[in-house]
N, C-alpha and C. Protein backbone atom coordinates (compact mmCIF):
# COMPACT_ATOMS: atom_id res chain seq x y z
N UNK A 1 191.81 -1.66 193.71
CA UNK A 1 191.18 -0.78 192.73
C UNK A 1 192.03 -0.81 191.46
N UNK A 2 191.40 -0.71 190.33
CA UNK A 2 192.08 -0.83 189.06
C UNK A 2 192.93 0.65 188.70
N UNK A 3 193.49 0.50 188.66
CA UNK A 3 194.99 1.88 188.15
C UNK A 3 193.69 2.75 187.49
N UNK A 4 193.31 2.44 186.45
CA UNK A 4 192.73 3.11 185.08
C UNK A 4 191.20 3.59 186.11
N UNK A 5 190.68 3.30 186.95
CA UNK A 5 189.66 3.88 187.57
C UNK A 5 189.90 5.64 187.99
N UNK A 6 191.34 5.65 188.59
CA UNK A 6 191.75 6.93 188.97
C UNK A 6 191.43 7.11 190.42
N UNK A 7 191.77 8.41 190.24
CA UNK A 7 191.39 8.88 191.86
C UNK A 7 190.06 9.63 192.30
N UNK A 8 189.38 8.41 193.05
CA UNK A 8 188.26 8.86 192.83
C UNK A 8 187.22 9.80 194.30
N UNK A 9 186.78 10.39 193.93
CA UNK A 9 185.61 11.57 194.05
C UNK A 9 184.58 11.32 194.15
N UNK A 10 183.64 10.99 196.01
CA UNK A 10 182.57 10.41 195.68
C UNK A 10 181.46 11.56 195.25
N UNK A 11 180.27 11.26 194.63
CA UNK A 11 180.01 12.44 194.33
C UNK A 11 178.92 13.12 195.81
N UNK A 12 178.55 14.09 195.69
CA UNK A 12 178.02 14.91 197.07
C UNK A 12 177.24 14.73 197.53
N UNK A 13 175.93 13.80 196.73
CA UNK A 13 174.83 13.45 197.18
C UNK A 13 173.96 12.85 195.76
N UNK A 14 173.13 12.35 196.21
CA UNK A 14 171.92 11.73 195.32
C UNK A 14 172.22 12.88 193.91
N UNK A 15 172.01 12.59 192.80
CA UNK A 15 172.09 13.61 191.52
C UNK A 15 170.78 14.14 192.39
N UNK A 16 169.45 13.54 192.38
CA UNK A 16 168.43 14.76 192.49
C UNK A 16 168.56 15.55 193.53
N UNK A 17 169.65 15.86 194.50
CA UNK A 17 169.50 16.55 195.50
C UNK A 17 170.54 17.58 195.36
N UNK A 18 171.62 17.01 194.66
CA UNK A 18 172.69 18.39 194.21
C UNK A 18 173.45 17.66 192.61
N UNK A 19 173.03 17.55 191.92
CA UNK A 19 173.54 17.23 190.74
C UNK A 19 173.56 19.03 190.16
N UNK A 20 174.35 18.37 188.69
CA UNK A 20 174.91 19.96 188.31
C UNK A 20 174.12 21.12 187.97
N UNK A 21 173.90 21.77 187.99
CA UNK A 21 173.07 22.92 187.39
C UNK A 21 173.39 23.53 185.84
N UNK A 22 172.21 23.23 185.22
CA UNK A 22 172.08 24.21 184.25
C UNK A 22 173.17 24.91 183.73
N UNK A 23 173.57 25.17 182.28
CA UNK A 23 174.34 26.02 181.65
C UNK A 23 173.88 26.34 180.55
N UNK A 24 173.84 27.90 180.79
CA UNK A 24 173.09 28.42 179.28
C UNK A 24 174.13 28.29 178.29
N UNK A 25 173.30 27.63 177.18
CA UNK A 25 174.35 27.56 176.09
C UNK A 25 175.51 28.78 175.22
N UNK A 26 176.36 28.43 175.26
CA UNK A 26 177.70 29.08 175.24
C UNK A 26 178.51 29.84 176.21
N UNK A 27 177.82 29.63 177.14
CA UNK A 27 178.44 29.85 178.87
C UNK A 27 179.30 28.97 179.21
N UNK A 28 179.21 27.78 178.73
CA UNK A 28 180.31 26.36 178.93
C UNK A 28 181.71 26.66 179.46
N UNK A 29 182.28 26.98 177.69
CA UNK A 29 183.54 27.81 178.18
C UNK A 29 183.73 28.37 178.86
N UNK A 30 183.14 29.69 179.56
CA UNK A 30 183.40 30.49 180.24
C UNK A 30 183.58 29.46 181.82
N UNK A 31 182.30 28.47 181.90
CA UNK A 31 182.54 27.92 182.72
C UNK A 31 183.47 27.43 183.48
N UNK A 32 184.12 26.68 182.39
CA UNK A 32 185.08 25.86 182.45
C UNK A 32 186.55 26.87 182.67
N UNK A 33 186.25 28.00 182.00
CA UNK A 33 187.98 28.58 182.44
C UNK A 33 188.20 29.18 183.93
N UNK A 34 186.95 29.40 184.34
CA UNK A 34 186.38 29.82 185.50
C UNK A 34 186.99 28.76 186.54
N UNK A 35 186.85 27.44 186.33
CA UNK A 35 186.75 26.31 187.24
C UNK A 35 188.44 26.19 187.41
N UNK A 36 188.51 26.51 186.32
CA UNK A 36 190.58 26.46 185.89
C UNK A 36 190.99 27.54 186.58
N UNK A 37 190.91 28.30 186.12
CA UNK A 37 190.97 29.26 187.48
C UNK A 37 191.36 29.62 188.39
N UNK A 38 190.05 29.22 189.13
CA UNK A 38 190.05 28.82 190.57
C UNK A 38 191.25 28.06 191.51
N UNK A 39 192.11 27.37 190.52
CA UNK A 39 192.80 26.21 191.29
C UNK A 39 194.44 26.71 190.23
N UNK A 40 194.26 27.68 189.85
CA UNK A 40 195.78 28.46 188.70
C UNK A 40 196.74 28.48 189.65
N UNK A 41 196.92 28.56 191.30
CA UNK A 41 197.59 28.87 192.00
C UNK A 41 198.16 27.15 192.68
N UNK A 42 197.60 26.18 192.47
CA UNK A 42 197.49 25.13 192.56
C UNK A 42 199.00 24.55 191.96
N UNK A 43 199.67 23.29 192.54
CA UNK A 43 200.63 22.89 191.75
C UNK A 43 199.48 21.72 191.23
N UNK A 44 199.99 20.66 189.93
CA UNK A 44 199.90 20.11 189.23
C UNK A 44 197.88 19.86 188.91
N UNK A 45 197.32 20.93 188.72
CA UNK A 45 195.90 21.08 189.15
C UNK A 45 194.89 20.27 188.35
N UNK A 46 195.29 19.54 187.38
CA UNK A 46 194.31 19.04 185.86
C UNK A 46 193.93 18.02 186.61
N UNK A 47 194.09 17.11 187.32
CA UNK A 47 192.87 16.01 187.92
C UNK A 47 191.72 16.99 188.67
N UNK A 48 192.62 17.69 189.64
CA UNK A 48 191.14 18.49 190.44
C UNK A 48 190.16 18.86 189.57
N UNK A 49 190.86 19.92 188.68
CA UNK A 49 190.19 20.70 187.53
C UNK A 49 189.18 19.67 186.47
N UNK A 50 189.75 18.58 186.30
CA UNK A 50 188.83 17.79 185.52
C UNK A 50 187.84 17.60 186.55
N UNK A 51 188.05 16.90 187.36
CA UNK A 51 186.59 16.34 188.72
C UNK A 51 185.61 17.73 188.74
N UNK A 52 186.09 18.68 188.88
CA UNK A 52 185.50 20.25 188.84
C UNK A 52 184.63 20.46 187.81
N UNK A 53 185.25 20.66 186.67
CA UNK A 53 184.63 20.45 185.40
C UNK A 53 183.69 19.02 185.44
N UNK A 54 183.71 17.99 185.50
CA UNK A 54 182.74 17.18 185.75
C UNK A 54 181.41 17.27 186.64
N UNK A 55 182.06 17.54 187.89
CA UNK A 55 181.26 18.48 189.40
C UNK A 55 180.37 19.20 188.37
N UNK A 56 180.87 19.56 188.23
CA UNK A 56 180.00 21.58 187.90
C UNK A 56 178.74 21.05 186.51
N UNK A 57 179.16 20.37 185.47
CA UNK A 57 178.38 20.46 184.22
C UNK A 57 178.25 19.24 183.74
N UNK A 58 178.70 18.04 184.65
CA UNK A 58 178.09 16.94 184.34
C UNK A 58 179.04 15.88 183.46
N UNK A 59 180.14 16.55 183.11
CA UNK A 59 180.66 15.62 181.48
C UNK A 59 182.09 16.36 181.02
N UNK A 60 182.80 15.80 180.21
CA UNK A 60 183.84 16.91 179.97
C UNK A 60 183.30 16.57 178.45
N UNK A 61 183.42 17.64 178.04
CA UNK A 61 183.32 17.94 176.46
C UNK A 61 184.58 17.86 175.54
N UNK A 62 184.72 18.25 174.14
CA UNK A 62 185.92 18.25 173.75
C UNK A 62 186.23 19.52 173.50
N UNK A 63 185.40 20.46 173.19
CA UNK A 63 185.99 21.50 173.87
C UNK A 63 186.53 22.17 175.28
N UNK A 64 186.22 21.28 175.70
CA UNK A 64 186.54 21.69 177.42
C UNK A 64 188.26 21.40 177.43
N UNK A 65 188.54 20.47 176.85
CA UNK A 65 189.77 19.58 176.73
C UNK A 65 190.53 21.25 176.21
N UNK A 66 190.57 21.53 174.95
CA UNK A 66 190.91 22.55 174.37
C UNK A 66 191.32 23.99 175.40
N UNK A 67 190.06 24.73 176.33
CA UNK A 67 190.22 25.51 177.12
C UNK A 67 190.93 25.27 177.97
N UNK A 68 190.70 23.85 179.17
CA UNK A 68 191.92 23.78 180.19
C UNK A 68 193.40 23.40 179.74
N UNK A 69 193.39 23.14 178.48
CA UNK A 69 195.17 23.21 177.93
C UNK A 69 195.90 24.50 177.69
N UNK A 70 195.07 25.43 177.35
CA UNK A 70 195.24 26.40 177.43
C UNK A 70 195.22 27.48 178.58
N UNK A 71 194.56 27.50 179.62
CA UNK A 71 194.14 27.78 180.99
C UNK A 71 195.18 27.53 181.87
N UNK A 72 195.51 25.83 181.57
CA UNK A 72 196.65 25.40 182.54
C UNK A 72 198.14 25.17 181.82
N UNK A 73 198.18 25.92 180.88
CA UNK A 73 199.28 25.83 179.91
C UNK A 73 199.67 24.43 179.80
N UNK A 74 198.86 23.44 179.05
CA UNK A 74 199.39 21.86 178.81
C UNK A 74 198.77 21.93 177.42
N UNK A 75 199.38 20.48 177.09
CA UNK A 75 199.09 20.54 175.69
C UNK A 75 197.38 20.02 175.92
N UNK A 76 196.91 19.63 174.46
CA UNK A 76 195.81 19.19 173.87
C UNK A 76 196.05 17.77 174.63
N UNK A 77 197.07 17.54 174.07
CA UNK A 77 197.91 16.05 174.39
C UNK A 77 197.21 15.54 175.42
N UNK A 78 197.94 16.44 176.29
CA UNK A 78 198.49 16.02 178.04
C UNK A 78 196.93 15.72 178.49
N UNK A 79 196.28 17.00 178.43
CA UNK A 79 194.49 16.82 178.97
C UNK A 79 193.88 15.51 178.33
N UNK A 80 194.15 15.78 177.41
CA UNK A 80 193.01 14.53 176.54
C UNK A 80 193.52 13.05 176.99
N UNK A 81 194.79 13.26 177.41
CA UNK A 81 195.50 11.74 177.74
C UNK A 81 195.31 11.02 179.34
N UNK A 82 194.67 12.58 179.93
CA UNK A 82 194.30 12.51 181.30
C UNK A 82 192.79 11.95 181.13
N UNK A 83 192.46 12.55 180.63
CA UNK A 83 190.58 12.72 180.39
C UNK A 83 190.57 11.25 179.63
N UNK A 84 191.10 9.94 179.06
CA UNK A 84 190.65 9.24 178.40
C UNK A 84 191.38 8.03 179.03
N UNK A 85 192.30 8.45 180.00
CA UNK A 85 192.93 7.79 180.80
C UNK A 85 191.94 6.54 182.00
N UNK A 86 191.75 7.39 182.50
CA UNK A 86 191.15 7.43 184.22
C UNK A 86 189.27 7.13 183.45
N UNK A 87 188.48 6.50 184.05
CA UNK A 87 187.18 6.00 183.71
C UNK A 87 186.21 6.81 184.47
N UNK A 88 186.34 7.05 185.27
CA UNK A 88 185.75 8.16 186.15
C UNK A 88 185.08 9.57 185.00
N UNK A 89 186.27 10.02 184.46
CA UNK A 89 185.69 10.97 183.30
C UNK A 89 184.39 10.55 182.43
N UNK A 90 183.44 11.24 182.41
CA UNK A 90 182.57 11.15 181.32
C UNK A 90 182.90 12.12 180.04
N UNK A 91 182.96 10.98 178.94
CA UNK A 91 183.22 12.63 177.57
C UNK A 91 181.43 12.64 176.77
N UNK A 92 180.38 12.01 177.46
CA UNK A 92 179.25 12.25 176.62
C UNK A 92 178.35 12.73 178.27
N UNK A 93 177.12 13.38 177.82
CA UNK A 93 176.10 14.12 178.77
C UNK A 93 175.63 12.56 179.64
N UNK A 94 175.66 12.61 180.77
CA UNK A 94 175.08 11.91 181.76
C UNK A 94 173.29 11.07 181.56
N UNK A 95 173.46 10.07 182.05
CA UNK A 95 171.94 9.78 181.51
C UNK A 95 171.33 10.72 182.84
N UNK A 96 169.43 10.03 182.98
CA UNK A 96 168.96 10.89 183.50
C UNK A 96 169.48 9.63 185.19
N UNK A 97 169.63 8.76 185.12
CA UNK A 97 170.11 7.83 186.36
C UNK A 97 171.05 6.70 186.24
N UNK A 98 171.92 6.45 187.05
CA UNK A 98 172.94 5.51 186.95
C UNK A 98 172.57 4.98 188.21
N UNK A 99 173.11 3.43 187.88
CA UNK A 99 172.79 2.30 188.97
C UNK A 99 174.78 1.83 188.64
N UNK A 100 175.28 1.79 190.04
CA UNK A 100 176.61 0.80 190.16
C UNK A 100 176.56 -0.07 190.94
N UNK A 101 176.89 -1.30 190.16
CA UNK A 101 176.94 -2.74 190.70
C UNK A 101 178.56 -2.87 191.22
N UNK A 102 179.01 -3.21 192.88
CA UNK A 102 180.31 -3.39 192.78
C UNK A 102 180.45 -5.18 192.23
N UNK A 103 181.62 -4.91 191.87
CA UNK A 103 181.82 -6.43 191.07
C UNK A 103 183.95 -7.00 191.72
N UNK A 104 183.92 -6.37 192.74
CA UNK A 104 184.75 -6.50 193.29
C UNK A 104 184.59 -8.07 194.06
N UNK A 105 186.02 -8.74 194.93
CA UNK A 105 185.93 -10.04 194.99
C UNK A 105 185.06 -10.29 196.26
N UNK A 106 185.07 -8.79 197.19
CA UNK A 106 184.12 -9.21 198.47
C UNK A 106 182.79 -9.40 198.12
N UNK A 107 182.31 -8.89 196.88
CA UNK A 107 180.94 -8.57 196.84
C UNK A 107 180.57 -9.74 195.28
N UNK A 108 181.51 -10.16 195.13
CA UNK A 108 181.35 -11.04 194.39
C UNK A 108 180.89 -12.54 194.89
N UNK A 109 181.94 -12.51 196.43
CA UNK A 109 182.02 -13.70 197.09
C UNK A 109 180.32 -14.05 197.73
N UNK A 110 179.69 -13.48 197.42
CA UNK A 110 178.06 -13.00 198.14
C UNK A 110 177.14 -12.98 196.91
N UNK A 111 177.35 -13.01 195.58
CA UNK A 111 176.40 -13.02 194.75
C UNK A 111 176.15 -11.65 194.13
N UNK A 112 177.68 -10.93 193.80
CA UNK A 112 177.42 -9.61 193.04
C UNK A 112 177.53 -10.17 191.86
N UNK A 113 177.56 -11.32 191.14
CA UNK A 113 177.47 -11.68 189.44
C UNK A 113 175.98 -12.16 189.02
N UNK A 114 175.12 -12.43 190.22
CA UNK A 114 173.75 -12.49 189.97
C UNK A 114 172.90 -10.98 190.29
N UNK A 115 173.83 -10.47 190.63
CA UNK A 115 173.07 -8.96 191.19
C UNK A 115 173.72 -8.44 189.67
N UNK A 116 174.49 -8.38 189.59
CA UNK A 116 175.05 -7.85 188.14
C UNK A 116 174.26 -8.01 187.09
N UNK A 117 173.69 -9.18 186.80
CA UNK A 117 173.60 -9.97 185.50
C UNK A 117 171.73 -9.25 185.84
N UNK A 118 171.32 -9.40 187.16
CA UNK A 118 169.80 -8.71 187.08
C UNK A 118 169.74 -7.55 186.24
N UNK A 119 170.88 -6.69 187.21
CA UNK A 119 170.76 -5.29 186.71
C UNK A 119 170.92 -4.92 185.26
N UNK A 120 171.70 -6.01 184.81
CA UNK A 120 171.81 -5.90 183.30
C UNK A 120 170.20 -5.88 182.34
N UNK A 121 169.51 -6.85 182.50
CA UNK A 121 168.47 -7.22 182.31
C UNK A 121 167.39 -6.17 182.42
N UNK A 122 167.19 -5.44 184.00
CA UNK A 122 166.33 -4.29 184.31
C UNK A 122 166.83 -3.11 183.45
N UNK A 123 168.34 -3.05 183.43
CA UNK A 123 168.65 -1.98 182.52
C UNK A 123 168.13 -1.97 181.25
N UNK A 124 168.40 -3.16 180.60
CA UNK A 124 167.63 -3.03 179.00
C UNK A 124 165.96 -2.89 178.63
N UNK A 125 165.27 -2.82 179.48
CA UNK A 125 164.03 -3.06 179.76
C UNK A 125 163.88 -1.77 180.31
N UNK A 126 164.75 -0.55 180.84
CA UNK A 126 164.36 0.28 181.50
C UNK A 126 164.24 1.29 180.83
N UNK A 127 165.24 1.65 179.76
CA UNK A 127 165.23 2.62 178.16
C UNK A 127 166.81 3.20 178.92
N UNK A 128 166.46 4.50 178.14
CA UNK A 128 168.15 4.68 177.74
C UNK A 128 168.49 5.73 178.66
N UNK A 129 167.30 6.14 179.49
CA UNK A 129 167.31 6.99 181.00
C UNK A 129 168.54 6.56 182.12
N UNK A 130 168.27 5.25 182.21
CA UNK A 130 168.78 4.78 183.39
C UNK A 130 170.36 4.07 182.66
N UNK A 131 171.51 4.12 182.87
CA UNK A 131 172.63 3.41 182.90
C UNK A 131 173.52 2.35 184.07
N UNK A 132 173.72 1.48 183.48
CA UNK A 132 174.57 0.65 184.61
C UNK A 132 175.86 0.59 183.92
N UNK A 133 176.65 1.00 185.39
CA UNK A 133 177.73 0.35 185.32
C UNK A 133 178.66 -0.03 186.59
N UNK A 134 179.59 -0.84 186.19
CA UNK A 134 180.72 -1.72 187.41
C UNK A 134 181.41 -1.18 187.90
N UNK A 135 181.64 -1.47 189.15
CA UNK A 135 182.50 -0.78 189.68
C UNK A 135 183.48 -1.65 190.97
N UNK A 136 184.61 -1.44 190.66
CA UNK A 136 185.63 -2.27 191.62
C UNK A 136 185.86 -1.92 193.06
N UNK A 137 185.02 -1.68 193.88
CA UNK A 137 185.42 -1.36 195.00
C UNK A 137 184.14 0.09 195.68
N UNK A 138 183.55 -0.39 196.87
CA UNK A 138 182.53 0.91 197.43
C UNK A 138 183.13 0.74 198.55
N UNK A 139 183.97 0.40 199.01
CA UNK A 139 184.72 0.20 200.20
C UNK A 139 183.32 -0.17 201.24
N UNK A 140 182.38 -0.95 200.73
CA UNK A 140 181.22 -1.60 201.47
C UNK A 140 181.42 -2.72 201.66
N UNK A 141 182.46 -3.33 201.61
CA UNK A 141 182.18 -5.02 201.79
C UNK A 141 181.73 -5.60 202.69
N UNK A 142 181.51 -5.12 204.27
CA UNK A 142 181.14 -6.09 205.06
C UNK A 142 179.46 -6.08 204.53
N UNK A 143 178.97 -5.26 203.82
CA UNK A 143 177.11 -5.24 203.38
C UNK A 143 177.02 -5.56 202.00
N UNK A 144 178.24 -6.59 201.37
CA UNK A 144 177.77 -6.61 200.09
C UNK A 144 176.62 -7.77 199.26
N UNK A 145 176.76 -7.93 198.34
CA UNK A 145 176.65 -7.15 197.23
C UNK A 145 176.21 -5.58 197.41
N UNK A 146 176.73 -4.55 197.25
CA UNK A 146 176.75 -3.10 196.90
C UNK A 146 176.22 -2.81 195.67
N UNK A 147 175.11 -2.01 195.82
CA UNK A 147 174.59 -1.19 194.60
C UNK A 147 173.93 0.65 195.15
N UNK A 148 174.91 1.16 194.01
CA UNK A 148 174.74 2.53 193.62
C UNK A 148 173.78 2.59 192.82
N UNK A 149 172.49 3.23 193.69
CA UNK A 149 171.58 4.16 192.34
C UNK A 149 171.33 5.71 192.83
N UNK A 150 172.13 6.35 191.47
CA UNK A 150 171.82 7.82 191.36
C UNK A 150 172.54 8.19 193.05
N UNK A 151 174.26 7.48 193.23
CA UNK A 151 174.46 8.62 194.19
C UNK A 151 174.26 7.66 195.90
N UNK A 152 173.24 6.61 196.06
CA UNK A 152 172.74 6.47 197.14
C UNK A 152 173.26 4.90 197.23
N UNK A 153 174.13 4.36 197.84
CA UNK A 153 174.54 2.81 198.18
C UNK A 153 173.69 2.06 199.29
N UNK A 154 173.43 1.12 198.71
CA UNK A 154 172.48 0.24 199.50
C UNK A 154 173.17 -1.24 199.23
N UNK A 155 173.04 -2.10 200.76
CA UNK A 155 174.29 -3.11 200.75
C UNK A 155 172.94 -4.09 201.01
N UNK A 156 173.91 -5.47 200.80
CA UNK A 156 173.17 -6.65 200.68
C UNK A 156 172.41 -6.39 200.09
N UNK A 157 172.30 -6.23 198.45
CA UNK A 157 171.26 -6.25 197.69
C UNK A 157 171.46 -7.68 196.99
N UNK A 158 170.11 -7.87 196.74
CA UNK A 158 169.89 -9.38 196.21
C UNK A 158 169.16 -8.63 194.93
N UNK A 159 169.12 -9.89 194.00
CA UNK A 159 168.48 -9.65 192.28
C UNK A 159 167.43 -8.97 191.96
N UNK A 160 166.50 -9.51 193.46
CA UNK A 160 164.68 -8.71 193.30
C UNK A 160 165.24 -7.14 193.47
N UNK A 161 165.86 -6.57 194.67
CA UNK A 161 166.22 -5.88 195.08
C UNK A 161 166.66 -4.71 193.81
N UNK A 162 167.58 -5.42 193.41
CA UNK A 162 168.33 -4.29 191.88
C UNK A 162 167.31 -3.82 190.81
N UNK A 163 166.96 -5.07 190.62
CA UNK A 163 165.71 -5.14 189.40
C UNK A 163 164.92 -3.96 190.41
N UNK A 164 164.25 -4.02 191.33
CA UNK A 164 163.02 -3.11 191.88
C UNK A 164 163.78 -1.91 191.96
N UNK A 165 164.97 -1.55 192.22
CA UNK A 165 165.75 -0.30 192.08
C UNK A 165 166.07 0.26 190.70
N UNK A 166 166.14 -0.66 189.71
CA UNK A 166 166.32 -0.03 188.66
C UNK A 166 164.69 0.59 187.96
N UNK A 167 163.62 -0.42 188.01
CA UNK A 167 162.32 0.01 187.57
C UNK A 167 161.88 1.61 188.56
N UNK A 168 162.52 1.55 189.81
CA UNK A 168 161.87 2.70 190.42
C UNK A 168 162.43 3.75 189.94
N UNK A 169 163.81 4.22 189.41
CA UNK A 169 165.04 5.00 188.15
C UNK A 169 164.29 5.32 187.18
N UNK A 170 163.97 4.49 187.02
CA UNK A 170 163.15 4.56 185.45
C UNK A 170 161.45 5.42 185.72
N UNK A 171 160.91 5.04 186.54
CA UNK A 171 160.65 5.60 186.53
C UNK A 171 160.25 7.19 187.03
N UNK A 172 161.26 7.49 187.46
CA UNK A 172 161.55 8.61 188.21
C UNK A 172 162.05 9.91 186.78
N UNK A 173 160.96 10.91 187.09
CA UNK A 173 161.65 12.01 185.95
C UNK A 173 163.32 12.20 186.45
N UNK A 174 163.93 12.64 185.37
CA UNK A 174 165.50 13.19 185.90
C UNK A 174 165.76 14.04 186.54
N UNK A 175 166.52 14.27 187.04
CA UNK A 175 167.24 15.23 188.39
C UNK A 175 167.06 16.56 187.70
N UNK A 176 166.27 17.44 188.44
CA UNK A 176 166.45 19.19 188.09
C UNK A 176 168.01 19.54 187.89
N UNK A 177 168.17 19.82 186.81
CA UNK A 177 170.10 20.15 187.09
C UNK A 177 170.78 19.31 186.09
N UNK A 178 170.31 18.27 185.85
CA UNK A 178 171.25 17.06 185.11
C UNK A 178 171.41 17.96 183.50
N UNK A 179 172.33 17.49 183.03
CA UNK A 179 172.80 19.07 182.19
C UNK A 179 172.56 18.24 180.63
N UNK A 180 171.44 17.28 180.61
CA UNK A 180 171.02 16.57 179.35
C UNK A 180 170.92 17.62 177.98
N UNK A 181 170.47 18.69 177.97
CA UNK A 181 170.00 19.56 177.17
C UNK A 181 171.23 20.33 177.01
N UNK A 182 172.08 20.73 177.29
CA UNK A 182 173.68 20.83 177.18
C UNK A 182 173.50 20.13 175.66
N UNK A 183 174.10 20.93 174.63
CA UNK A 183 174.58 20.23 173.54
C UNK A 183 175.96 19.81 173.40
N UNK A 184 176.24 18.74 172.87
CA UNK A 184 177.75 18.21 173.00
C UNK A 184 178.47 18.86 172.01
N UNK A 185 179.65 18.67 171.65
CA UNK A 185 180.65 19.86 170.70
C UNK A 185 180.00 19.16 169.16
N UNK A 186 179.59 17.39 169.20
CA UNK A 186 178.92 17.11 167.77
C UNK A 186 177.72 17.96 167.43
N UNK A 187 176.97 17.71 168.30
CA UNK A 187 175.42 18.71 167.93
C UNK A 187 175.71 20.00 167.86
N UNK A 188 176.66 20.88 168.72
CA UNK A 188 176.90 22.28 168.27
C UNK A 188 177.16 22.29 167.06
N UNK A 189 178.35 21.06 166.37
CA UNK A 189 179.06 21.93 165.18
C UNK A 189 178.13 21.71 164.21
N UNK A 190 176.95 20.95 164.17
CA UNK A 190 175.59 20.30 163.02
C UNK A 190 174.98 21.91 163.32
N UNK A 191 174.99 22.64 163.89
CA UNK A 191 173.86 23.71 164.01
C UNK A 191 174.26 24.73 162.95
């Protein structure tokens, strides 16, 4: 696994079956100091607390960065260097579906660069709903090529396979919960 991936957190289930819930706007913060919080008693707590903050609302914001430095007494610095560190973090709102292609050497050795290069293709053709991206390792190798859509791994996927997984994403409305309508700290400060 690549250093810069981090420590990773699979997530709990399919987004449409427990993805994040809803936050009325300007509840964020509160959210977020809430989540900090929770884990104050914690030694060295800002990875949990970030995954948490991700867990909970989908994304870390840049104000979010701001509250848990303050919450967990660290600098601006320290968070933001964590949060831009590790790839796992999202700093923009989630699409409405993500597809992961592993591109690791087991799943490579099987034809994950033609499963890749599909998904690339279905992705651009699919609109700006659905996202792909790579990923080094599903600890699936004896079923690979491995592909993640929205949460759910399915092994030995071949090209037809991805492509028909990504068109079915697409067309699928987004997950009740997915926190799209969340304004980011740019669109707040335009208001």
């Amino acid at each position: 696994m690549d250093e810069r991936e981090g420590p990773r957190r699979r997530r709990r289930g399919p987004r449409q079956d427990g993805g994040p819930a809803p936050v009325p706007e300007g509840a964020r913060a509160d959210a977020v100091r809430d989540l900090a919080r929770r884990r104050a008693g914690e030694r060295g707590p800002l990875l949990e607390v970030l995954h948490d903050v991700q867990d909970a609302l989908g994304w870390i914001d840049e104000p979010d960065v701001r509250v848990l430095a303050d919450e967990l007494n660290l600098s601006v610095a320290e968070v933001h260097g964590v949060v831009s560190f590790y790839h796992d973090f999202r700093r923009t709102p989630p699409p409405a579906h993500t597809v992961r292609v592993c591109r690791a050497e087991a799943c490579q050795s099987v034809g994950a660069e033609g499963v890749y290069a599909a998904a690339q293709q279905a992705v651009r053709t699919a609109g700006p709903d659905v996202e792909l991206q790579q990923v080094f390792c599903f600890g699936n190798c004896a079923l690979g090529p491995t592909v993640e859509a929205d949460g759910v791994l399915h092994g030995r996927v071949e090209e037809s396979r991805v492509q028909q997984l990504v068109a079915e994403l697409a067309d699928r409305p987004p997950a009740p919960g997915v926190p799209e309508t969340l304004p980011t700290a740019d669109q707040e400060a335009r208001r």
